[in-house]
N, C-alpha and C. Protein backbone atom coordinates (compact mmCIF):
# COMPACT_ATOMS: atom_id res chain seq x y z
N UNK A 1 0.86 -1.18 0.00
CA UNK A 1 0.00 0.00 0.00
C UNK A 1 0.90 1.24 0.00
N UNK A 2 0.85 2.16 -0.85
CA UNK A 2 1.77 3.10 -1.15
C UNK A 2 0.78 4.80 0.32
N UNK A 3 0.99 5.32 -0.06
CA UNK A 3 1.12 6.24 1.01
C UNK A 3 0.12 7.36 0.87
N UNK A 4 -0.77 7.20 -0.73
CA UNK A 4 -1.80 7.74 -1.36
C UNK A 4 -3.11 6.84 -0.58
N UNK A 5 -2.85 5.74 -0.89
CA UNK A 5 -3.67 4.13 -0.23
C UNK A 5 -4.09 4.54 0.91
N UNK A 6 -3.05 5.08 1.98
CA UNK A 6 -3.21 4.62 3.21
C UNK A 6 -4.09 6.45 3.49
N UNK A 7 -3.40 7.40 2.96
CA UNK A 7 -4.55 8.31 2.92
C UNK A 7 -6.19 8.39 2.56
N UNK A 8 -6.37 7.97 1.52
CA UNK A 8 -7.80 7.24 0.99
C UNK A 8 -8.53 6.75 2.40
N UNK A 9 -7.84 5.61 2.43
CA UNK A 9 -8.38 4.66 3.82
C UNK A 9 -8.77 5.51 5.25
N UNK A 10 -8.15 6.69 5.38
CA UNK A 10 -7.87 7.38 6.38
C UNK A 10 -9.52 8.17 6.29
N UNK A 11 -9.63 8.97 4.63
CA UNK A 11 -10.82 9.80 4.60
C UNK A 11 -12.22 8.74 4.74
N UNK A 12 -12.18 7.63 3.90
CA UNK A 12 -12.71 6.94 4.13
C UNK A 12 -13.52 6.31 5.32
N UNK A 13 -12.64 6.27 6.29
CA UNK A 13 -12.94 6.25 7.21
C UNK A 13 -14.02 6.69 8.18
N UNK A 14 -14.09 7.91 8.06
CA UNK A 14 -14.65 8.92 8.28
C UNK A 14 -15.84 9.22 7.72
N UNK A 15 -17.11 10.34 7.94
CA UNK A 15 -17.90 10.21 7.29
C UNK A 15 -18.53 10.35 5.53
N UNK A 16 -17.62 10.74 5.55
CA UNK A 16 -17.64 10.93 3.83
C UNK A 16 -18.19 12.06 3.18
N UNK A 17 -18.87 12.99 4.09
CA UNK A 17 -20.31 14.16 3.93
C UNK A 17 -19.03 14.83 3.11
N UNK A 18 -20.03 15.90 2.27
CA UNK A 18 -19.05 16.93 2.05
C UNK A 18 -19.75 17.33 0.67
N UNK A 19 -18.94 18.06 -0.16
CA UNK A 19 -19.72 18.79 -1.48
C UNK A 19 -18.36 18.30 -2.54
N UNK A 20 -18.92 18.04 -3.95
CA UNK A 20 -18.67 17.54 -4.96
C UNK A 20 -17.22 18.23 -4.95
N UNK A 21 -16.69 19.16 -4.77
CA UNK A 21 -15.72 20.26 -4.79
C UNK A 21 -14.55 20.18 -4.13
N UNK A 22 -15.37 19.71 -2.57
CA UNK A 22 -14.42 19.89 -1.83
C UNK A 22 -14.60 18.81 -0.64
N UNK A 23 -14.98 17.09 -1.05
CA UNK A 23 -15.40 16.44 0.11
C UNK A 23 -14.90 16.94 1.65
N UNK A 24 -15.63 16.38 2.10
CA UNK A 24 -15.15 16.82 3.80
C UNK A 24 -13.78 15.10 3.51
N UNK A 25 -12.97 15.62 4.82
CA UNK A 25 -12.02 15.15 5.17
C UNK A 25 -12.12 15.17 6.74
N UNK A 26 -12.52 13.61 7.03
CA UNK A 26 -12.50 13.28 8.56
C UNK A 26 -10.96 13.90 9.44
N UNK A 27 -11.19 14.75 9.98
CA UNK A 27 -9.58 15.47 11.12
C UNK A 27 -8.86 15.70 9.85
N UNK A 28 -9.17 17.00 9.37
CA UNK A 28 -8.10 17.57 7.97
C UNK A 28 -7.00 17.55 8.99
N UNK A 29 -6.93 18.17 10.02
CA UNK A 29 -5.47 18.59 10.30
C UNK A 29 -4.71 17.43 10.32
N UNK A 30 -5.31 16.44 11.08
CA UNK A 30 -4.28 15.02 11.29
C UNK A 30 -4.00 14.44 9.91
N UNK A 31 -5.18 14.62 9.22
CA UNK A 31 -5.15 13.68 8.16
C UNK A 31 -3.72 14.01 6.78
N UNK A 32 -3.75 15.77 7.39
CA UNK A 32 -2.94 16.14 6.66
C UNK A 32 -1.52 15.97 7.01
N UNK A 33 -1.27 15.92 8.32
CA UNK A 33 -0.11 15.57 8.84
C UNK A 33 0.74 14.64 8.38
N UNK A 34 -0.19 13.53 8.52
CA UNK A 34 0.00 12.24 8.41
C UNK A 34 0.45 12.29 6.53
N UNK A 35 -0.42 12.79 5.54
CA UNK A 35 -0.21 12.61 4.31
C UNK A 35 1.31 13.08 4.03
N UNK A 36 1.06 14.65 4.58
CA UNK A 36 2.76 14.93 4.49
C UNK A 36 4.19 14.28 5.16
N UNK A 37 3.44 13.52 5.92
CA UNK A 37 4.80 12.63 5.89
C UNK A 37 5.01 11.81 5.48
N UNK A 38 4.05 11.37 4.63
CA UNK A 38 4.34 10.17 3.48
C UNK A 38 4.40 10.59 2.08
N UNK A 39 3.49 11.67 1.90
CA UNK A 39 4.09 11.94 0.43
C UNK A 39 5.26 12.67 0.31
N UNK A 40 5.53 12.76 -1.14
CA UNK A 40 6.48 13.10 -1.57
C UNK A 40 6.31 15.04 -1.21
N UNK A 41 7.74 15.25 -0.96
CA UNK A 41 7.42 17.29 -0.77
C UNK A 41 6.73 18.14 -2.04
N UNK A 42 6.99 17.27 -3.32
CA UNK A 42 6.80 18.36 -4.40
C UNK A 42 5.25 17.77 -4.42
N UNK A 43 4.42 16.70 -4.20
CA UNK A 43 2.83 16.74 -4.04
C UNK A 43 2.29 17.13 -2.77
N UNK A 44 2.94 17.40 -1.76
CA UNK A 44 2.38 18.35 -0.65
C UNK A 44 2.47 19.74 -1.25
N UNK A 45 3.25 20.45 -1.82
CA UNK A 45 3.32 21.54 -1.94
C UNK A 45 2.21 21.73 -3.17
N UNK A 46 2.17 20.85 -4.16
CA UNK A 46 1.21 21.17 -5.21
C UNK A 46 -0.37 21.18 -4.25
N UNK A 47 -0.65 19.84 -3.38
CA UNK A 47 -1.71 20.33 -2.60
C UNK A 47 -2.18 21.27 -1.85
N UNK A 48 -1.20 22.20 -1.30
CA UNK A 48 -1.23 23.54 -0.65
C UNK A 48 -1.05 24.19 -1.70
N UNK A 49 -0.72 24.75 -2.80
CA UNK A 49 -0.45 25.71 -4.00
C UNK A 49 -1.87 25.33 -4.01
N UNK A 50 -2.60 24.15 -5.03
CA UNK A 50 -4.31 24.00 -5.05
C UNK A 50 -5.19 24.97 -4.22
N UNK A 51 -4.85 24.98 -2.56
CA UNK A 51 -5.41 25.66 -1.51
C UNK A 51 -5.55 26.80 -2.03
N UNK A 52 -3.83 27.40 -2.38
CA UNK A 52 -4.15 28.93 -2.16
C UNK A 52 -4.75 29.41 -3.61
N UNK A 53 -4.96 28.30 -4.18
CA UNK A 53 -5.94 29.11 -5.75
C UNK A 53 -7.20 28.71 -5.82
N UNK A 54 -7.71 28.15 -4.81
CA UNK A 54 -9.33 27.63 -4.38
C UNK A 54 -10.06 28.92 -4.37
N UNK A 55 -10.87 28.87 -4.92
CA UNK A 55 -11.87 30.31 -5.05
C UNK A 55 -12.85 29.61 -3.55
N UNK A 56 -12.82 28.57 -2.85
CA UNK A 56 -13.40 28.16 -1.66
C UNK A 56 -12.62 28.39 -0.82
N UNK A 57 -11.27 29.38 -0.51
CA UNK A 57 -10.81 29.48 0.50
C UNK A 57 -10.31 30.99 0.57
N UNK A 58 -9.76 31.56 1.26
CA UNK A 58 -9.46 33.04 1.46
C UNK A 58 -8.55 33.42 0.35
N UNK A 59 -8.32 34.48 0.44
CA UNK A 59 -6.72 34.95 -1.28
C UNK A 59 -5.65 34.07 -0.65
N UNK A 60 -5.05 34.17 -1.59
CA UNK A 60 -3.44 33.61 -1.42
C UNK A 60 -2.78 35.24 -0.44
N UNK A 61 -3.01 35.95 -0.43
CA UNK A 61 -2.49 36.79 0.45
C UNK A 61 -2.63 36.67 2.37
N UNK A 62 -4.30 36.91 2.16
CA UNK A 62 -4.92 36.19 3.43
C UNK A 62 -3.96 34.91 3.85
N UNK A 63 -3.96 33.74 2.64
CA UNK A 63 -4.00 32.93 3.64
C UNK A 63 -2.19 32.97 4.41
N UNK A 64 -1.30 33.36 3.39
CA UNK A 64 -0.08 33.40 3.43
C UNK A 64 0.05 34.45 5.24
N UNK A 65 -0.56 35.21 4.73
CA UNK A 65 -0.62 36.06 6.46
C UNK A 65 -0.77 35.55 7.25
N UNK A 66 -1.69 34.59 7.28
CA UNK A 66 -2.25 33.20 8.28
C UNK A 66 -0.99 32.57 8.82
N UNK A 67 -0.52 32.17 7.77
CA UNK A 67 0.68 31.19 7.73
C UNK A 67 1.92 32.03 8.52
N UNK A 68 2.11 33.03 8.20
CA UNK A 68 3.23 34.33 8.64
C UNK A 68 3.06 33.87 10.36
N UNK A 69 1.89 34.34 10.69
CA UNK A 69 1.44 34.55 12.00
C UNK A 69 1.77 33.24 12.73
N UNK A 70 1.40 32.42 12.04
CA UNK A 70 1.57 31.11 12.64
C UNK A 70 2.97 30.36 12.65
N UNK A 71 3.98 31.23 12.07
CA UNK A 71 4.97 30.36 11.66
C UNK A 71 6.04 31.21 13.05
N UNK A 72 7.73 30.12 13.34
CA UNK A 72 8.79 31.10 13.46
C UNK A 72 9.38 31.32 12.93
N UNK A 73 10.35 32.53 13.59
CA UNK A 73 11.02 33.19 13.25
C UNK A 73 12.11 32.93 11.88
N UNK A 74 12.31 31.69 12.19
CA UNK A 74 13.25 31.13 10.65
C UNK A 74 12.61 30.95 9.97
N UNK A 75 11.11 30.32 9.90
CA UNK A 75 10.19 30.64 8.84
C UNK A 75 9.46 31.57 8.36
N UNK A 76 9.21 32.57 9.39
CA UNK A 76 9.03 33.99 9.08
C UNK A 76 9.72 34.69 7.85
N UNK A 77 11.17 34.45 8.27
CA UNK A 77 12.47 34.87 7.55
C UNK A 77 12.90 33.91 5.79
N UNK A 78 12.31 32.78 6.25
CA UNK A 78 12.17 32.03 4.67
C UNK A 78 10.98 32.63 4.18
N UNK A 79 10.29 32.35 4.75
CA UNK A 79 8.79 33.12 3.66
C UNK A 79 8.93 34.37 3.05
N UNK A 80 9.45 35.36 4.10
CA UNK A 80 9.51 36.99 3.56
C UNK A 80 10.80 37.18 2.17
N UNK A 81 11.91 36.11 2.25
CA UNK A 81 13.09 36.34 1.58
C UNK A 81 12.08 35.97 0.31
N UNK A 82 11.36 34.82 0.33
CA UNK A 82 10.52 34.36 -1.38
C UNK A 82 9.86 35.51 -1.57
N UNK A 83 8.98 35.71 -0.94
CA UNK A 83 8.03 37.30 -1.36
C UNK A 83 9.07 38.39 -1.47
N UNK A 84 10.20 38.46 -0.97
CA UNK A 84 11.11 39.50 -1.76
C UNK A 84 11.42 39.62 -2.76
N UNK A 85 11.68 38.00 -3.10
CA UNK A 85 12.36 37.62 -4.23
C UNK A 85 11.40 37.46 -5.58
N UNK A 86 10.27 37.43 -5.44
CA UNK A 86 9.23 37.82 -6.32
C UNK A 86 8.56 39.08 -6.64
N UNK A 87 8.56 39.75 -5.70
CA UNK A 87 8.02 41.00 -5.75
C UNK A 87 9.18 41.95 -6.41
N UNK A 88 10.25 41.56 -6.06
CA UNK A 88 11.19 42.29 -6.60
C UNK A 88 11.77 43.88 -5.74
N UNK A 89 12.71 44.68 -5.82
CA UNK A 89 13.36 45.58 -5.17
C UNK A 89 12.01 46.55 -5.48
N UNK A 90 11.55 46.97 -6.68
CA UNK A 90 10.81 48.19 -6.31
C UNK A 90 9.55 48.06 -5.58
N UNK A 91 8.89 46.75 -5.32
CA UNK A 91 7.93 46.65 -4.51
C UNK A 91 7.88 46.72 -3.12
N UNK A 92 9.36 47.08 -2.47
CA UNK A 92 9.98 47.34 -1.12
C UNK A 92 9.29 48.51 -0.58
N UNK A 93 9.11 49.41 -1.41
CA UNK A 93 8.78 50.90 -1.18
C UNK A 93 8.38 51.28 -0.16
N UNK A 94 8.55 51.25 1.24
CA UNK A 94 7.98 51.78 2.07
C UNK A 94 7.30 50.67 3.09
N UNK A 95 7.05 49.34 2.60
CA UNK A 95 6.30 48.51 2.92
C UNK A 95 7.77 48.00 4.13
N UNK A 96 8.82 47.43 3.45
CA UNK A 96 9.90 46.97 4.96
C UNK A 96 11.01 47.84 4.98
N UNK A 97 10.39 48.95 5.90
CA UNK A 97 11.22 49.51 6.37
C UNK A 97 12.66 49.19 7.02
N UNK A 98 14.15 49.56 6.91
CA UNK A 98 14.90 48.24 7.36
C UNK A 98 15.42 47.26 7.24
N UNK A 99 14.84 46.59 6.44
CA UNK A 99 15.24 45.39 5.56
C UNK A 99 15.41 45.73 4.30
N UNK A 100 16.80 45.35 3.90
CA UNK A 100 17.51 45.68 3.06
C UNK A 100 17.73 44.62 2.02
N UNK A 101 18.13 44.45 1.02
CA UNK A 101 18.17 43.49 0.18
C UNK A 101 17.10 42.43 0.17
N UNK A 102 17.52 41.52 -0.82
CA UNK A 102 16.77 39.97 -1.18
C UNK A 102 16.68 39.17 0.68
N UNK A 103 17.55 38.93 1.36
CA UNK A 103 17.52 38.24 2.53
C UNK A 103 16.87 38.73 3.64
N UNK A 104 16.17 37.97 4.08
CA UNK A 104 15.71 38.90 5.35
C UNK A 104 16.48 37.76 6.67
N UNK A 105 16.39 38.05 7.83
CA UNK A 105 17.07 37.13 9.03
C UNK A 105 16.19 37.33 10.02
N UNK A 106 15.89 36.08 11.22
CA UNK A 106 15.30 35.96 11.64
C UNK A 106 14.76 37.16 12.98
N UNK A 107 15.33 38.23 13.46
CA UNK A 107 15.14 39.08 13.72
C UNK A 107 14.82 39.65 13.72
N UNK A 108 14.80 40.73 12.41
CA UNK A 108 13.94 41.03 10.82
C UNK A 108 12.71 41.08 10.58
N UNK A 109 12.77 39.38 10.70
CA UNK A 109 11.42 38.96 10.48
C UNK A 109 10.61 38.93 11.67
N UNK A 110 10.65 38.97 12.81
CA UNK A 110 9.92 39.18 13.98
C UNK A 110 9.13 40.53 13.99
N UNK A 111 9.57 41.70 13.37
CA UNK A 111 9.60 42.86 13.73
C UNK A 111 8.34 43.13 12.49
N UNK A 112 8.21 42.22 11.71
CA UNK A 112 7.09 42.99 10.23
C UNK A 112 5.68 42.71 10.76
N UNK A 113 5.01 43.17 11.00
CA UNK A 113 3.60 43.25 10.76
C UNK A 113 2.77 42.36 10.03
N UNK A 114 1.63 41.30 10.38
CA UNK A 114 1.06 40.48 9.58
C UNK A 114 0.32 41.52 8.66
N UNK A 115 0.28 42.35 8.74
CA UNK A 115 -1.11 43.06 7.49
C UNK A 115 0.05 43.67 6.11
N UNK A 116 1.37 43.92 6.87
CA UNK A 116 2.51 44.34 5.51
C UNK A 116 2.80 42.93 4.53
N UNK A 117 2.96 41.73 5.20
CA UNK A 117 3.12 40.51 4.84
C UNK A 117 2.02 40.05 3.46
N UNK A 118 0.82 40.84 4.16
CA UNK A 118 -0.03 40.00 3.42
C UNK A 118 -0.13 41.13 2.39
N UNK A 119 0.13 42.50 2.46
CA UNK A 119 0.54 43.66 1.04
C UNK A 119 1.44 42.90 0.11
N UNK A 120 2.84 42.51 0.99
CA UNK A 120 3.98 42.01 0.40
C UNK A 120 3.40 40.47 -0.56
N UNK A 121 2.60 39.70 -0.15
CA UNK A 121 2.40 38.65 -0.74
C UNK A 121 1.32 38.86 -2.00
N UNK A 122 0.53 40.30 -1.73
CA UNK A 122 -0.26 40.52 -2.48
C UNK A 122 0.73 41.09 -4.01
N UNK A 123 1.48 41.98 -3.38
CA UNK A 123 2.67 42.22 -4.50
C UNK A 123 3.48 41.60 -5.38
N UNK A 124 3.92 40.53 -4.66
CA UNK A 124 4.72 39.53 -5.12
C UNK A 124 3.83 38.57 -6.13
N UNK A 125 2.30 38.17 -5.86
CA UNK A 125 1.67 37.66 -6.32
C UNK A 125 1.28 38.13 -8.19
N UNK A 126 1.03 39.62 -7.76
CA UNK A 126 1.00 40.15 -9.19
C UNK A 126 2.35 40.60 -10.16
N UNK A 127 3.41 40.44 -9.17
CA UNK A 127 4.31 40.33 -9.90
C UNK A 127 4.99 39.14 -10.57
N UNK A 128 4.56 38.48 -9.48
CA UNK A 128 5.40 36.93 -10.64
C UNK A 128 4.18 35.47 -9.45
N UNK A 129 3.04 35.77 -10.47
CA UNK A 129 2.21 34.25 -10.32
C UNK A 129 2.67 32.99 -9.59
N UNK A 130 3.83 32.88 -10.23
CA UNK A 130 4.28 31.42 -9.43
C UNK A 130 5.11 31.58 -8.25
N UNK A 131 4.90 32.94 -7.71
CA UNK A 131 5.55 32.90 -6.09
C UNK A 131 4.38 32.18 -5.43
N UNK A 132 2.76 31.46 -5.59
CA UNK A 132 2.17 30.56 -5.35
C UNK A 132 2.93 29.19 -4.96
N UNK A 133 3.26 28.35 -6.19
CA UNK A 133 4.05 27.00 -6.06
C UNK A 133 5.41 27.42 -5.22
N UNK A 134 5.95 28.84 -4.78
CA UNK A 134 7.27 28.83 -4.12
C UNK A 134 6.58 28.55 -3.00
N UNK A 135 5.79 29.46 -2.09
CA UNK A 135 5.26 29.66 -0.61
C UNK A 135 5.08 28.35 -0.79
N UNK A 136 3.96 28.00 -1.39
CA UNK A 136 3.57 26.11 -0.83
C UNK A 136 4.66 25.01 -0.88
N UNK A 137 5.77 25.29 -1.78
CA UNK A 137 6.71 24.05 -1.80
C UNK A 137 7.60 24.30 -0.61
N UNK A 138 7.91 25.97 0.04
CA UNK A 138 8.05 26.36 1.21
C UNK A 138 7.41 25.46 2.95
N UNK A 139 6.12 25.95 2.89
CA UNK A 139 5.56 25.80 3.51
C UNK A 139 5.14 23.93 3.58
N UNK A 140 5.42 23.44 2.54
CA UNK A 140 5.38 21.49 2.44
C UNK A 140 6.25 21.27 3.22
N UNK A 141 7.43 21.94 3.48
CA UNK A 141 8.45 21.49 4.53
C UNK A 141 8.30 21.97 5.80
N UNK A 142 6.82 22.45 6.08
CA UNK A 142 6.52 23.20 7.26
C UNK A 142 4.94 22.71 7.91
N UNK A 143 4.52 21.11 7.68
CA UNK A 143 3.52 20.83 7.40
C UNK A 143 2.68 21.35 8.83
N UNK A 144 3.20 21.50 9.84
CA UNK A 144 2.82 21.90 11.28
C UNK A 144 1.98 22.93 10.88
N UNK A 145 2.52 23.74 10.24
CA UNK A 145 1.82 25.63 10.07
C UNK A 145 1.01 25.21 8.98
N UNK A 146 1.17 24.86 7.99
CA UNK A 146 -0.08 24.92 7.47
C UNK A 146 -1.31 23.90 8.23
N UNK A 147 -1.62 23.54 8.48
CA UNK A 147 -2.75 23.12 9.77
C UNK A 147 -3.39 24.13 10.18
N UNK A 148 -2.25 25.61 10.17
CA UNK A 148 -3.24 26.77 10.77
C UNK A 148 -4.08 27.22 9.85
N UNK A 149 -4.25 26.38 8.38
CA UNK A 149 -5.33 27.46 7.12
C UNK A 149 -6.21 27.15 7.58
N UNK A 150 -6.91 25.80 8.56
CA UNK A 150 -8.29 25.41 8.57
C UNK A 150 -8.80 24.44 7.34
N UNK A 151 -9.48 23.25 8.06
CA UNK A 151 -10.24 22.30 7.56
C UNK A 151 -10.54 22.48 6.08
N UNK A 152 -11.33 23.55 5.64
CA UNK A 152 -11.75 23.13 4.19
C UNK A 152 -10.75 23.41 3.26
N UNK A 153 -8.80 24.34 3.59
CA UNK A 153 -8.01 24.27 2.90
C UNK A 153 -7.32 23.39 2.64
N UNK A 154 -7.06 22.30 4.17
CA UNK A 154 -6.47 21.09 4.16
C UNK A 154 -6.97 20.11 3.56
N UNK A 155 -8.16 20.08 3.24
CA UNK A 155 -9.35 19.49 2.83
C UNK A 155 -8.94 19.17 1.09
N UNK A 156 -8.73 20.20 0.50
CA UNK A 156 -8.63 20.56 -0.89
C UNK A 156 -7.36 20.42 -0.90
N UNK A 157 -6.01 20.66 -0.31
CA UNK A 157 -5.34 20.34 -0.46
C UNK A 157 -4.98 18.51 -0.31
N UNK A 158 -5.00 17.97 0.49
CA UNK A 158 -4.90 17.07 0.49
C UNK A 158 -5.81 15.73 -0.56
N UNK A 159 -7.30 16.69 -1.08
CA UNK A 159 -7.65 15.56 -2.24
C UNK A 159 -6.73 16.12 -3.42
N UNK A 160 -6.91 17.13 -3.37
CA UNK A 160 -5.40 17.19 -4.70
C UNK A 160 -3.99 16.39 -4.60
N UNK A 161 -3.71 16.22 -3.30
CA UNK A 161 -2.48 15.13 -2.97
C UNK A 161 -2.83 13.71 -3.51
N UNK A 162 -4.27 13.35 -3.37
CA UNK A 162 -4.40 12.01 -3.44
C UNK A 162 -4.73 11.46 -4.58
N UNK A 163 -5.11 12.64 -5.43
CA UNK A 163 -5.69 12.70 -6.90
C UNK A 163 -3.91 12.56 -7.97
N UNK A 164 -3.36 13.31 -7.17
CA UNK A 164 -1.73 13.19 -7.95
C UNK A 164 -1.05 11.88 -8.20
């Protein structure tokens, strides 16, 4: 039984209710736990990338703020360096004061504001689309914090894991 199998079995389990879209998933959070440590990182991250382009779940900005809040300081500091690195130098403008270049450090990152984060991700987003698949292939190695999007993201993410 490969590690897709034993996920199946897991939702299965459970009551099955849910909408054509987005079945329910008996304990998304566990269920998701558990998937990410058996699948592979690059189909966890495609299942969280799915999340943040679900027109059933908050923006990819929202939810990335979520994630900010919920994360530490070294992940604070990985997340903000990708949204730098997408948004690019002139989208700095005023938004991180302080932080200087492409890198940010964990210090740094303590000090930004969840509502600039989620400007910064909004920026980065219209500047280069696939800073999406970066945050989530990010955040696949961070399966703890994402748990904080809530049930119907883990939900969608993880049937996209099982569908892969």
């Amino acid at each position: 039984m490969d590690w897709s199998d034993a996920i199946r079995d897991l939702m299965q389990a459970g009551s099955g209710a849910g909408t054509a879209q987005a079945p329910s998933v008996p304990n998304p959070e566990q269920t998701f736990q558990q998937a990410a440590q058996q699948a592979p990182p690059q189909t966890t991250g495609q299942g969280i990338a799915e999340a943040f382009r679900s027109n059933q779940t908050p923006s990819f900005p929202e939810m990335v703020m979520n994630l900010f809040t919920h994360s530490n300081p070294e992940q604070k500091a990985g997340l903000l360096t990708r949204l730098l690195g997408s948004a690019g130098p002139g989208a700095l403008s005023g938004l991180l004061g302080g932080v200087s270049g492409a890198a940010v450090n964990p210090q740094q990152a303590a000090q930004v504001p969840p509502n600039t984060v989620q400007q910064l991700a909004e920026r980065a987003q219209n500047g280069n689309p696939g800073v999406v698949d970066e945050v989530a292939h990010f955040y696949s190695q961070h399966p703890q914090v994402v748990t904080a999007l809530g049930g119907l993201a883990l939900s969608i993410a993880i049937q996209h894991m099982v569908r892969r």
